[in-house]
PDB file of N, CA and C in Angstrom:
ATOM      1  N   UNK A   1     -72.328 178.690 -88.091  1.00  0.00           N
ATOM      2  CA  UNK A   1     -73.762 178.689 -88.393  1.00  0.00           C
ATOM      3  C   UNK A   1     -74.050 179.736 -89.470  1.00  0.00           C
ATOM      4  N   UNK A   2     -74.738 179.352 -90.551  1.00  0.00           N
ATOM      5  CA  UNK A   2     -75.061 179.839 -91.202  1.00  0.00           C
ATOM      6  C   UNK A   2     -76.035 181.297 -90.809  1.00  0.00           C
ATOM      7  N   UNK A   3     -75.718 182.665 -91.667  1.00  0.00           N
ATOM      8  CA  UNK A   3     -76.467 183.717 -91.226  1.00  0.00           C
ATOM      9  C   UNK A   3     -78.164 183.429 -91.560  1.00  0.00           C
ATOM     10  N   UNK A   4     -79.228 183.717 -90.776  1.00  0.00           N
ATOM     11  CA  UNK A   4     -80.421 183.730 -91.515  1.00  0.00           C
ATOM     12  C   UNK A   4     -80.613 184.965 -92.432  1.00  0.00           C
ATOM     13  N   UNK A   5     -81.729 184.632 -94.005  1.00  0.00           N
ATOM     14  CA  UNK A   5     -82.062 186.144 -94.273  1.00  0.00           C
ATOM     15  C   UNK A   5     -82.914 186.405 -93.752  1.00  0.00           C
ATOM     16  N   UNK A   6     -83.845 187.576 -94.422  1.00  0.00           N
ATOM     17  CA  UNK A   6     -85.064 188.360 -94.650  1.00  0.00           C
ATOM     18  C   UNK A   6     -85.638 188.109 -95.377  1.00  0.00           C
ATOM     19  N   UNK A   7     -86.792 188.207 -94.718  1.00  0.00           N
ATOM     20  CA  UNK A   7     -87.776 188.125 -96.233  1.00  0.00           C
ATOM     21  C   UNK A   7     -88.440 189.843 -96.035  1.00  0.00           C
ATOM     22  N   UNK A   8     -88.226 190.418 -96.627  1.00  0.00           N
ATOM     23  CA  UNK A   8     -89.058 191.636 -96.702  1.00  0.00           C
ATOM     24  C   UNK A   8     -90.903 191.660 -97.294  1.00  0.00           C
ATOM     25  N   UNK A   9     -91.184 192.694 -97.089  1.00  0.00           N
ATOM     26  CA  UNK A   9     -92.290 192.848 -97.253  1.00  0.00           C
ATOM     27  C   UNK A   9     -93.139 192.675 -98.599  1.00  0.00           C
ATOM     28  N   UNK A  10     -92.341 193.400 -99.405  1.00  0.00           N
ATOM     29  CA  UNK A  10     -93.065 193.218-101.120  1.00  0.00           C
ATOM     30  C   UNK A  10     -93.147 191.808-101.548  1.00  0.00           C
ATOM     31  N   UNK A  11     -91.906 191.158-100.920  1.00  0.00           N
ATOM     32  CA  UNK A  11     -91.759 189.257-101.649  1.00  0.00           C
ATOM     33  C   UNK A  11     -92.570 188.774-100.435  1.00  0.00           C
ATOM     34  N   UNK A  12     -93.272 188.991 -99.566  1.00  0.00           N
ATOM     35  CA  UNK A  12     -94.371 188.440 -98.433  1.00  0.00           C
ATOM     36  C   UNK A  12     -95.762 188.745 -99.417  1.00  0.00           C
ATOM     37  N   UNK A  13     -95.423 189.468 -99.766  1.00  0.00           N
ATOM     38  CA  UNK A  13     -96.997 190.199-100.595  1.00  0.00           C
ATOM     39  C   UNK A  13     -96.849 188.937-102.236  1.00  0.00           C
ATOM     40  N   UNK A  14     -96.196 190.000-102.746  1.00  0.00           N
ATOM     41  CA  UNK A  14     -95.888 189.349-103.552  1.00  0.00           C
ATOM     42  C   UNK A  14     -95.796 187.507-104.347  1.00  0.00           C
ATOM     43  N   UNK A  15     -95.055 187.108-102.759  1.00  0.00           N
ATOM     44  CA  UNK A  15     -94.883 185.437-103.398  1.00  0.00           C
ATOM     45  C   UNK A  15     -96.116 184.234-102.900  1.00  0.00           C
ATOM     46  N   UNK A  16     -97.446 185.185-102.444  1.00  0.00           N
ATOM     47  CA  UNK A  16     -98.192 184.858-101.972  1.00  0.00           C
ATOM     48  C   UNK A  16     -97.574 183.684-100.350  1.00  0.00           C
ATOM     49  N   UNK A  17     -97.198 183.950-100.113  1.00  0.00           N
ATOM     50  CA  UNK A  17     -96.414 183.206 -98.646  1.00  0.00           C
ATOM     51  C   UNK A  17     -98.166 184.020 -97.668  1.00  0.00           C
ATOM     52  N   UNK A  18     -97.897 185.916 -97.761  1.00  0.00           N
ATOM     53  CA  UNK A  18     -99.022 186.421 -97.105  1.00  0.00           C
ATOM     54  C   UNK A  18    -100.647 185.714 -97.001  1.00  0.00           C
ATOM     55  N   UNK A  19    -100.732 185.903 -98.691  1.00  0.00           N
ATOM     56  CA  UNK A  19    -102.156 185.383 -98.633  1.00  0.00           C
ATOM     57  C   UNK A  19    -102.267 183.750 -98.015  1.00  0.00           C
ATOM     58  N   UNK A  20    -101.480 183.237 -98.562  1.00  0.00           N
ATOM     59  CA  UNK A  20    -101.612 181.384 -97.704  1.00  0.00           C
ATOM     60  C   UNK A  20    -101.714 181.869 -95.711  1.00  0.00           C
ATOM     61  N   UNK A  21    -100.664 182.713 -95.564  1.00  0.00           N
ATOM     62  CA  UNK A  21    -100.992 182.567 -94.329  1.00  0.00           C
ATOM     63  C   UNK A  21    -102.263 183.149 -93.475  1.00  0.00           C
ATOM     64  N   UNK A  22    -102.622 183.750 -94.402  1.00  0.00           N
ATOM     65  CA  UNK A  22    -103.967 184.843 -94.336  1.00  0.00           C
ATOM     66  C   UNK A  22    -105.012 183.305 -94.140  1.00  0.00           C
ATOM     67  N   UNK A  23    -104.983 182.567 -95.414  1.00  0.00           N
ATOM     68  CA  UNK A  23    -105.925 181.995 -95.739  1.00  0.00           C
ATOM     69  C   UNK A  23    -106.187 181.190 -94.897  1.00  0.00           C
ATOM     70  N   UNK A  24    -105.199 180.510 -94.531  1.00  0.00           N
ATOM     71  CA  UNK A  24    -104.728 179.081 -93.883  1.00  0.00           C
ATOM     72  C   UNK A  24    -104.972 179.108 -92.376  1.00  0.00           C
ATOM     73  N   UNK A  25    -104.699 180.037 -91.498  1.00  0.00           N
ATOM     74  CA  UNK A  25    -104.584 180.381 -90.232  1.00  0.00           C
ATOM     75  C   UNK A  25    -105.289 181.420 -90.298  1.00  0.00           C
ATOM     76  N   UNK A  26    -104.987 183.258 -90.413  1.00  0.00           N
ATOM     77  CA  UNK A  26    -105.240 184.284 -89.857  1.00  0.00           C
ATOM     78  C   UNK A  26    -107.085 184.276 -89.857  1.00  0.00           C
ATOM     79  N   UNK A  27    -107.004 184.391 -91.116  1.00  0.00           N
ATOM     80  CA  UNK A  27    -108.587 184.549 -91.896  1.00  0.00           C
ATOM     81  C   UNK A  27    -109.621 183.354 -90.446  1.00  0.00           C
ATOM     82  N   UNK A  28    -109.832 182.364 -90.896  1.00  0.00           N
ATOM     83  CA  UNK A  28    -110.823 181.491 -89.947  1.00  0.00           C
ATOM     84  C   UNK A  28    -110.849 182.089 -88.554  1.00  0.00           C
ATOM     85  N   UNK A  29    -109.715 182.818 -87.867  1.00  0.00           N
ATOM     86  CA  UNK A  29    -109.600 183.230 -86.259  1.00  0.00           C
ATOM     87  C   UNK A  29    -110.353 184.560 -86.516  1.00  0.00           C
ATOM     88  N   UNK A  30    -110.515 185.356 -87.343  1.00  0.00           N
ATOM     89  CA  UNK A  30    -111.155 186.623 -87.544  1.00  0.00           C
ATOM     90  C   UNK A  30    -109.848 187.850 -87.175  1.00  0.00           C
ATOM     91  N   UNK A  31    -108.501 187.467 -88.370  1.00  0.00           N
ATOM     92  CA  UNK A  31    -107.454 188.017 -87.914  1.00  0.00           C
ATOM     93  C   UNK A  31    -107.158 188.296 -89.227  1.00  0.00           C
ATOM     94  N   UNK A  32    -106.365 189.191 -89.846  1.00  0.00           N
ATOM     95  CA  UNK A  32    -106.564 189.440 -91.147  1.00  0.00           C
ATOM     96  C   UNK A  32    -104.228 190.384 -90.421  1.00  0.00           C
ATOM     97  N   UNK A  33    -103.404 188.828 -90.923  1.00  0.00           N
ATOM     98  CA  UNK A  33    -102.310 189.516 -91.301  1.00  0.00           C
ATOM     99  C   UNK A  33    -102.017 191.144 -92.407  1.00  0.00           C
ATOM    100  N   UNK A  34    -101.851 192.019 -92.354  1.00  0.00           N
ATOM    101  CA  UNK A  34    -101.638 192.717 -93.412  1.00  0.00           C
ATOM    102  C   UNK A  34    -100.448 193.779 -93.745  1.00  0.00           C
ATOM    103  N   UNK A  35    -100.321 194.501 -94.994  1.00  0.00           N
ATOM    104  CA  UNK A  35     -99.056 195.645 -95.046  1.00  0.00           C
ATOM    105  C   UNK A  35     -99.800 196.155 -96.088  1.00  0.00           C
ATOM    106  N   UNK A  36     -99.321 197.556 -95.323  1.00  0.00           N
ATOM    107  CA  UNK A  36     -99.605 198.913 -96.011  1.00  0.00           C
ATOM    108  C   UNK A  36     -98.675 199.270 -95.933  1.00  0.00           C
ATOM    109  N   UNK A  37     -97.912 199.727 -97.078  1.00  0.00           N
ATOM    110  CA  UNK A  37     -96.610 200.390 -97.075  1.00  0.00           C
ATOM    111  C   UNK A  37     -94.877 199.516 -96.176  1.00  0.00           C
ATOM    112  N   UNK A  38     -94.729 200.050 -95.823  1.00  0.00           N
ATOM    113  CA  UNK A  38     -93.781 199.741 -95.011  1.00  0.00           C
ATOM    114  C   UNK A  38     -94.079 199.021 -93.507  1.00  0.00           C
ATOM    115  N   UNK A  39     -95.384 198.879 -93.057  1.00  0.00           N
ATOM    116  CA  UNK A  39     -95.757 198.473 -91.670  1.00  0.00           C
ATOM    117  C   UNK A  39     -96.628 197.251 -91.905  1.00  0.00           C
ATOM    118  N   UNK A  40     -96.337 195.979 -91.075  1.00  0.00           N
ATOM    119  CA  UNK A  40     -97.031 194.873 -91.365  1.00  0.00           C
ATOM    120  C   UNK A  40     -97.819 194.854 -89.558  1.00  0.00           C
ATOM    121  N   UNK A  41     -98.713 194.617 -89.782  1.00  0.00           N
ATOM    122  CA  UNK A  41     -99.964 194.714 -88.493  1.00  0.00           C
ATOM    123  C   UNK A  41    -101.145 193.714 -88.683  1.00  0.00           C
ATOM    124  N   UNK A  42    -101.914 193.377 -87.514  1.00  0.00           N
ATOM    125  CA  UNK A  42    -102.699 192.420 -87.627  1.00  0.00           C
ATOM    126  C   UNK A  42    -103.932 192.733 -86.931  1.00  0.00           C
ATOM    127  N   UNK A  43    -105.086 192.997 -88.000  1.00  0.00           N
ATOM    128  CA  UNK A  43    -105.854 193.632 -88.088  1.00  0.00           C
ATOM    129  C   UNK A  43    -106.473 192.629 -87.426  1.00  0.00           C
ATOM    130  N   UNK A  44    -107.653 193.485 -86.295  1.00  0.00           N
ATOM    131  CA  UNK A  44    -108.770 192.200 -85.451  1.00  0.00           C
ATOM    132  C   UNK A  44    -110.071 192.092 -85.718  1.00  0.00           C
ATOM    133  N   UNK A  45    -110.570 191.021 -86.336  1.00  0.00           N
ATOM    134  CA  UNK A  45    -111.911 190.911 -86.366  1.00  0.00           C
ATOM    135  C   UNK A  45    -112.456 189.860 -85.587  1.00  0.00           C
ATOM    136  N   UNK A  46    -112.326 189.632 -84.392  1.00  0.00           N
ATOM    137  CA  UNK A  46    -112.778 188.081 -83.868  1.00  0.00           C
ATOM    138  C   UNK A  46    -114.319 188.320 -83.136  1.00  0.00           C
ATOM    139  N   UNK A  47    -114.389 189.546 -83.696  1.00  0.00           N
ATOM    140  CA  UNK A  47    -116.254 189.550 -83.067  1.00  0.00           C
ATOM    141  C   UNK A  47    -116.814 188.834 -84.407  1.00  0.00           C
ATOM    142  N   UNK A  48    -116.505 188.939 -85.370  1.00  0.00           N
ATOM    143  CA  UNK A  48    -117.411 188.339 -86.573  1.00  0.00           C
ATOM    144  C   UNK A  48    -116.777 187.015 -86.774  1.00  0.00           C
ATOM    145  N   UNK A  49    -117.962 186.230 -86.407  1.00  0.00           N
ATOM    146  CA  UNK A  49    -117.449 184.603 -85.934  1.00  0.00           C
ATOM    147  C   UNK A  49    -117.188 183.848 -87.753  1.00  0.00           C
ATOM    148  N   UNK A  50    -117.465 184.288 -88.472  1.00  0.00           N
ATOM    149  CA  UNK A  50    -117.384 183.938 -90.014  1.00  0.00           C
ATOM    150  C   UNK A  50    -115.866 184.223 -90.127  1.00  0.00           C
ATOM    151  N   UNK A  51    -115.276 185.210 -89.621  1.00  0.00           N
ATOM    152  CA  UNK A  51    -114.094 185.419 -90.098  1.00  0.00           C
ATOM    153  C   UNK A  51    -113.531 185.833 -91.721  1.00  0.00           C
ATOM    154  N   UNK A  52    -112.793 186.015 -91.356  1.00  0.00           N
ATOM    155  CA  UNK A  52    -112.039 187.155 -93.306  1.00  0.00           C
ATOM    156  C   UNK A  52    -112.383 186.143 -94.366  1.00  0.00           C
ATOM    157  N   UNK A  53    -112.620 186.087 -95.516  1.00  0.00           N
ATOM    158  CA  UNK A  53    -112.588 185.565 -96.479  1.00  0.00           C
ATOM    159  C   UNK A  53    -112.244 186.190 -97.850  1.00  0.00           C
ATOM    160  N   UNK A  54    -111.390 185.477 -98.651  1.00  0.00           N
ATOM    161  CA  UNK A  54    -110.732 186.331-100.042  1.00  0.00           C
ATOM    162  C   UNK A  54    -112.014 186.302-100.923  1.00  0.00           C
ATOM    163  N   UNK A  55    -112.656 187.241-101.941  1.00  0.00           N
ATOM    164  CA  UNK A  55    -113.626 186.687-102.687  1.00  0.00           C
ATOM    165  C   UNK A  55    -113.177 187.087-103.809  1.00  0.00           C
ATOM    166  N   UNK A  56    -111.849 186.921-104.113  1.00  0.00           N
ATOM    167  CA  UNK A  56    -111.331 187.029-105.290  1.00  0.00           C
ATOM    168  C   UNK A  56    -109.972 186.159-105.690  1.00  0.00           C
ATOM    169  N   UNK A  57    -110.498 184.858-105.618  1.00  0.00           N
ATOM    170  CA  UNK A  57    -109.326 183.577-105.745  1.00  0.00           C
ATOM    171  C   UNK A  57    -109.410 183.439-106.719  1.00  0.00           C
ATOM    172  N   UNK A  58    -110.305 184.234-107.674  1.00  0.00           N
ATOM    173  CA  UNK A  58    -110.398 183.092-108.954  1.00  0.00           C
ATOM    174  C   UNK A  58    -109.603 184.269-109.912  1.00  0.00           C
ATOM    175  N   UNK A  59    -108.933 185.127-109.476  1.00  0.00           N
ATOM    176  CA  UNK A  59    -108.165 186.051-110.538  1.00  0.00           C
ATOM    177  C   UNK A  59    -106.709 185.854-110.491  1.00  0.00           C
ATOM    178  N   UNK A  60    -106.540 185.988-111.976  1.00  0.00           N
ATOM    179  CA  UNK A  60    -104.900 185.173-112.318  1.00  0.00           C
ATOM    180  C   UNK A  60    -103.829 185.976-111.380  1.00  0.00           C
ATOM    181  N   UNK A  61    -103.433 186.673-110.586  1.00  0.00           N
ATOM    182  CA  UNK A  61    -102.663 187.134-109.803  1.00  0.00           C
ATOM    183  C   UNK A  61    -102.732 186.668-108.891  1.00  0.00           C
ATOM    184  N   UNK A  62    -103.834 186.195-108.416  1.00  0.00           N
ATOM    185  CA  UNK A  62    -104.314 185.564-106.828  1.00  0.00           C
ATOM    186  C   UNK A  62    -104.056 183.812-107.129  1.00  0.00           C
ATOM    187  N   UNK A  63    -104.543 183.562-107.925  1.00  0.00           N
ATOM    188  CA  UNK A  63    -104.408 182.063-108.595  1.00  0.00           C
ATOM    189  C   UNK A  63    -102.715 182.005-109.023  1.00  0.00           C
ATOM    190  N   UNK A  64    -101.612 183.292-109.101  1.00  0.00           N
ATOM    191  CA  UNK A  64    -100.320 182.290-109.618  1.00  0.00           C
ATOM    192  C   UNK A  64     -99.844 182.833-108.112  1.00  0.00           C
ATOM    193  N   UNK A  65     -99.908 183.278-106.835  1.00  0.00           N
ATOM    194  CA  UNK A  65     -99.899 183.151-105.801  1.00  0.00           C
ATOM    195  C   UNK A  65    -100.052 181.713-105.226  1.00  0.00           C
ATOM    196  N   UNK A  66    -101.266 181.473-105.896  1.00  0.00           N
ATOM    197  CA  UNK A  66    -101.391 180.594-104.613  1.00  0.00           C
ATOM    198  C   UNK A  66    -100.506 179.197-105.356  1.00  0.00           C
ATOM    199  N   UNK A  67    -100.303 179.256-106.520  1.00  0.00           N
ATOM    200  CA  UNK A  67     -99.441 178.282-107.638  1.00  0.00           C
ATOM    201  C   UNK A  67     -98.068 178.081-106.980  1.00  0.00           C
ATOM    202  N   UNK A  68     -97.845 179.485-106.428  1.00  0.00           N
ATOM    203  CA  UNK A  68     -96.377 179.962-106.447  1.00  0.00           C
ATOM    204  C   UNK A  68     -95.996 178.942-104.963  1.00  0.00           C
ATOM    205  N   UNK A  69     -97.050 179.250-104.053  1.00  0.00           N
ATOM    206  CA  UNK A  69     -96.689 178.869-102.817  1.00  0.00           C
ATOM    207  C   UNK A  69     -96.994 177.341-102.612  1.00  0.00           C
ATOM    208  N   UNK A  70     -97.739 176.493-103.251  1.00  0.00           N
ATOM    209  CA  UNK A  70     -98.076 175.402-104.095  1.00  0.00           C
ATOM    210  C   UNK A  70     -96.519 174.631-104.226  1.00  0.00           C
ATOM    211  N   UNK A  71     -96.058 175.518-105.177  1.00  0.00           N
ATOM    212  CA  UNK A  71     -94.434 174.942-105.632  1.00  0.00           C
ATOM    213  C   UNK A  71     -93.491 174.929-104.756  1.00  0.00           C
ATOM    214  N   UNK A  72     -93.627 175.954-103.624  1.00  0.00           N
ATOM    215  CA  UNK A  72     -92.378 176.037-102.710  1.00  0.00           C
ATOM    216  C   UNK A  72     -92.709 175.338-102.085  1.00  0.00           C
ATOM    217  N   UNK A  73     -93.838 174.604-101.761  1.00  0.00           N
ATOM    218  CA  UNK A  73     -94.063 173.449-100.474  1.00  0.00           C
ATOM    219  C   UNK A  73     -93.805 172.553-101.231  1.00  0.00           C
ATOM    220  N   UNK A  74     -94.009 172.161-102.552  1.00  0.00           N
ATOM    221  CA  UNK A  74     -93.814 170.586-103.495  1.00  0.00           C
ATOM    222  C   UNK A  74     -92.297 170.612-103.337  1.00  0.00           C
ATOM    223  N   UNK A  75     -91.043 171.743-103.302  1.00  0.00           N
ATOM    224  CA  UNK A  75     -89.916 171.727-103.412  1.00  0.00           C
ATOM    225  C   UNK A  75     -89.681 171.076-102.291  1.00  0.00           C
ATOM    226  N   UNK A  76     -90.033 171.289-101.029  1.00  0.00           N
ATOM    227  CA  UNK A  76     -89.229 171.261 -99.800  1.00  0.00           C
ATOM    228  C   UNK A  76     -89.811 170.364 -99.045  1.00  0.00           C
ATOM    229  N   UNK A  77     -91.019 169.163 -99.294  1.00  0.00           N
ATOM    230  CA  UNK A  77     -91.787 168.411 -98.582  1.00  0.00           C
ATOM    231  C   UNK A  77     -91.423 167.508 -98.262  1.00  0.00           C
ATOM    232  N   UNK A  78     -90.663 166.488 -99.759  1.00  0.00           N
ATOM    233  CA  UNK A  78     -89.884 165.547 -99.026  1.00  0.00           C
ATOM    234  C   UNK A  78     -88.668 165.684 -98.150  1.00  0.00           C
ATOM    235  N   UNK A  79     -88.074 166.831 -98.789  1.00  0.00           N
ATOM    236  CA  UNK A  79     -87.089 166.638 -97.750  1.00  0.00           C
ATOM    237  C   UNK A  79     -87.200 167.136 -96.131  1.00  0.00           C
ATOM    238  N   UNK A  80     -88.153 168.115 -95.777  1.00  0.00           N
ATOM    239  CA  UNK A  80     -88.626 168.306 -94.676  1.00  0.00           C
ATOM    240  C   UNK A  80     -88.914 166.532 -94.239  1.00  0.00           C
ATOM    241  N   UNK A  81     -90.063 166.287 -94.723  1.00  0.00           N
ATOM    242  CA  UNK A  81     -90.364 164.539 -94.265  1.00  0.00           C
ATOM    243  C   UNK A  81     -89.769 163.927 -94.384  1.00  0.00           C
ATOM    244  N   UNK A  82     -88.772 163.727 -94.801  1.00  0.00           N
ATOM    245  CA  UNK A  82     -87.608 163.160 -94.284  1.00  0.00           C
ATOM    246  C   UNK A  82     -86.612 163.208 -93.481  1.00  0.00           C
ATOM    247  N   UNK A  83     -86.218 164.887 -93.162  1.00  0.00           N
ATOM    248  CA  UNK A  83     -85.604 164.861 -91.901  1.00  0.00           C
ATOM    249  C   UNK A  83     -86.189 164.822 -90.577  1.00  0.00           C
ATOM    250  N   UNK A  84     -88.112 165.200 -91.047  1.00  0.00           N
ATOM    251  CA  UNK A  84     -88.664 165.379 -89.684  1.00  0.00           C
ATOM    252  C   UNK A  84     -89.656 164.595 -88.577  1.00  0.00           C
ATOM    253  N   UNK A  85     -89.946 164.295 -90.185  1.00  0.00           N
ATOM    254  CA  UNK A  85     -91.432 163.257 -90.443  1.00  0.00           C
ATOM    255  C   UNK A  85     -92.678 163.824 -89.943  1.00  0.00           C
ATOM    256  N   UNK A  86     -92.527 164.871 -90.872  1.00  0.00           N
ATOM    257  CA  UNK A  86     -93.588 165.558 -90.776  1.00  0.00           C
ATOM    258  C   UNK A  86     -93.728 166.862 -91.793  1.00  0.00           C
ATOM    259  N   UNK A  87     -94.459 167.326 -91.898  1.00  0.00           N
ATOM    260  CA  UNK A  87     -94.895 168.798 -92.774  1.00  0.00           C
ATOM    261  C   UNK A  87     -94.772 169.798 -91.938  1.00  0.00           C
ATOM    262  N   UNK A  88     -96.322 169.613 -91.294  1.00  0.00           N
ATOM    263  CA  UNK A  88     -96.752 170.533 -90.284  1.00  0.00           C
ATOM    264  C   UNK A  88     -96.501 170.012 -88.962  1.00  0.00           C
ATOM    265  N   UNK A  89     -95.534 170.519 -88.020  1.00  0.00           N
ATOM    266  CA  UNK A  89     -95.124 170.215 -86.604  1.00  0.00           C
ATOM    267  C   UNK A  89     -96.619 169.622 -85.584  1.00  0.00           C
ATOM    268  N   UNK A  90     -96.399 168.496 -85.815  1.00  0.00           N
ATOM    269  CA  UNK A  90     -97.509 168.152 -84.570  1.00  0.00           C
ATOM    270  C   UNK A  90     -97.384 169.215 -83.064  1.00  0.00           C
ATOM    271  N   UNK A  91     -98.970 169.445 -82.649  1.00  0.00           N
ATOM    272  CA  UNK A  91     -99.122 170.306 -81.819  1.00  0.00           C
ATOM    273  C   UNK A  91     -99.092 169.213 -80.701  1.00  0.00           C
ATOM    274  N   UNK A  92     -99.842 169.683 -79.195  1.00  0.00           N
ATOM    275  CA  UNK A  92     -99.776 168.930 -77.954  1.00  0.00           C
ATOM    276  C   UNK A  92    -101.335 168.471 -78.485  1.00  0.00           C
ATOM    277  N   UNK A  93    -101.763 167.079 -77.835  1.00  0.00           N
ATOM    278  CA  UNK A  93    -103.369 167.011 -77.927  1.00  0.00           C
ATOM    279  C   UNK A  93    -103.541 167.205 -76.757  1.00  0.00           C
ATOM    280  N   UNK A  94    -105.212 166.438 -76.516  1.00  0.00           N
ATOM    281  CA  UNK A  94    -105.946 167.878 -75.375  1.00  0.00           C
ATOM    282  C   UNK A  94    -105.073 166.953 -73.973  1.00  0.00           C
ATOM    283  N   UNK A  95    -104.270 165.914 -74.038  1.00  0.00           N
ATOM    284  CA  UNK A  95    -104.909 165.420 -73.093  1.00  0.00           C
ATOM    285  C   UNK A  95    -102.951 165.385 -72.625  1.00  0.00           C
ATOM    286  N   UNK A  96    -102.216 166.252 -72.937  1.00  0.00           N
ATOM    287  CA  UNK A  96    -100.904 166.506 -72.941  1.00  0.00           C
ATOM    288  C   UNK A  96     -99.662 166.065 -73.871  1.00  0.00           C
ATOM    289  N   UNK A  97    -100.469 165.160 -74.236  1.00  0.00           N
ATOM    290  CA  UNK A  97     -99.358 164.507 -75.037  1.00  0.00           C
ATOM    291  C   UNK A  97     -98.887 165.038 -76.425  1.00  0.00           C
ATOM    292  N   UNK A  98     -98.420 164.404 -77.375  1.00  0.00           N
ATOM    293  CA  UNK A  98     -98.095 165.266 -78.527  1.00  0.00           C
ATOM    294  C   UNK A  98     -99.368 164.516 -79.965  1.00  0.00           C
ATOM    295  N   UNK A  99     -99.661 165.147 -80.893  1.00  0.00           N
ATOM    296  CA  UNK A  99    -100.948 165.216 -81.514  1.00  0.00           C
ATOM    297  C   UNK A  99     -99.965 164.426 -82.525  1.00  0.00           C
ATOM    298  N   UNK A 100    -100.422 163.331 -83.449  1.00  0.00           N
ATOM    299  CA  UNK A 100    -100.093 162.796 -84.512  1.00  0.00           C
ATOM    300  C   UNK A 100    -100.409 163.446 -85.630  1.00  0.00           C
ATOM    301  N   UNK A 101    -101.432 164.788 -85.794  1.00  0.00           N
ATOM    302  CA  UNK A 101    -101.554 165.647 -86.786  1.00  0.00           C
ATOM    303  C   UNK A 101    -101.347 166.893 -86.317  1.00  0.00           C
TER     304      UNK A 101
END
């Protein structure tokens, strides 16, 4: 079996992987993934029912982020859907069974 790597912290920041997951998940729950320095922690806001929002998407660092992470899902989609048939892992629906989205 192949060893797994790391992804360290600066290429989490960096390859925008962070902000998508910020955006995508953390942010709407009122959860704000983050790193300062060397320590990654998950900051709680779930009293403010609005939840985190970026208000700076429209600047070219934030925009080749989100480009960047854009491309690594266009790389790996078909072939994920093809071995899995699927993208995103269907969850359970309410009623036990497994969710078609």
């Amino acid at each position: 079996m192949e060893e797994l790597g790391e992804l360290d912290l600066n290429e989490l920041v960096e390859s925008g992987i962070l902000l998508e997951a910020n955006r995508r998940f953390f942010h709407p729950l009122g959860l704000s993934l983050s790193v300062e320095g060397d320590r990654l922690y998950i900051a709680d806001d779930r009293s403010d029912l609005e939840g985190w929002i970026f208000t700076d998407l429209d600047q070219p660092d934030v925009v080749e982020k989100f480009n960047n992470v854009a491309r690594m899902e266009a790389s790996r989609f078909a072939s994920r859907w093809d071995a899995v048939g699927y993208w995103i892992q269907p969850g359970p629906d309410r009623n036990g069974g497994v969710s078609s989205t």
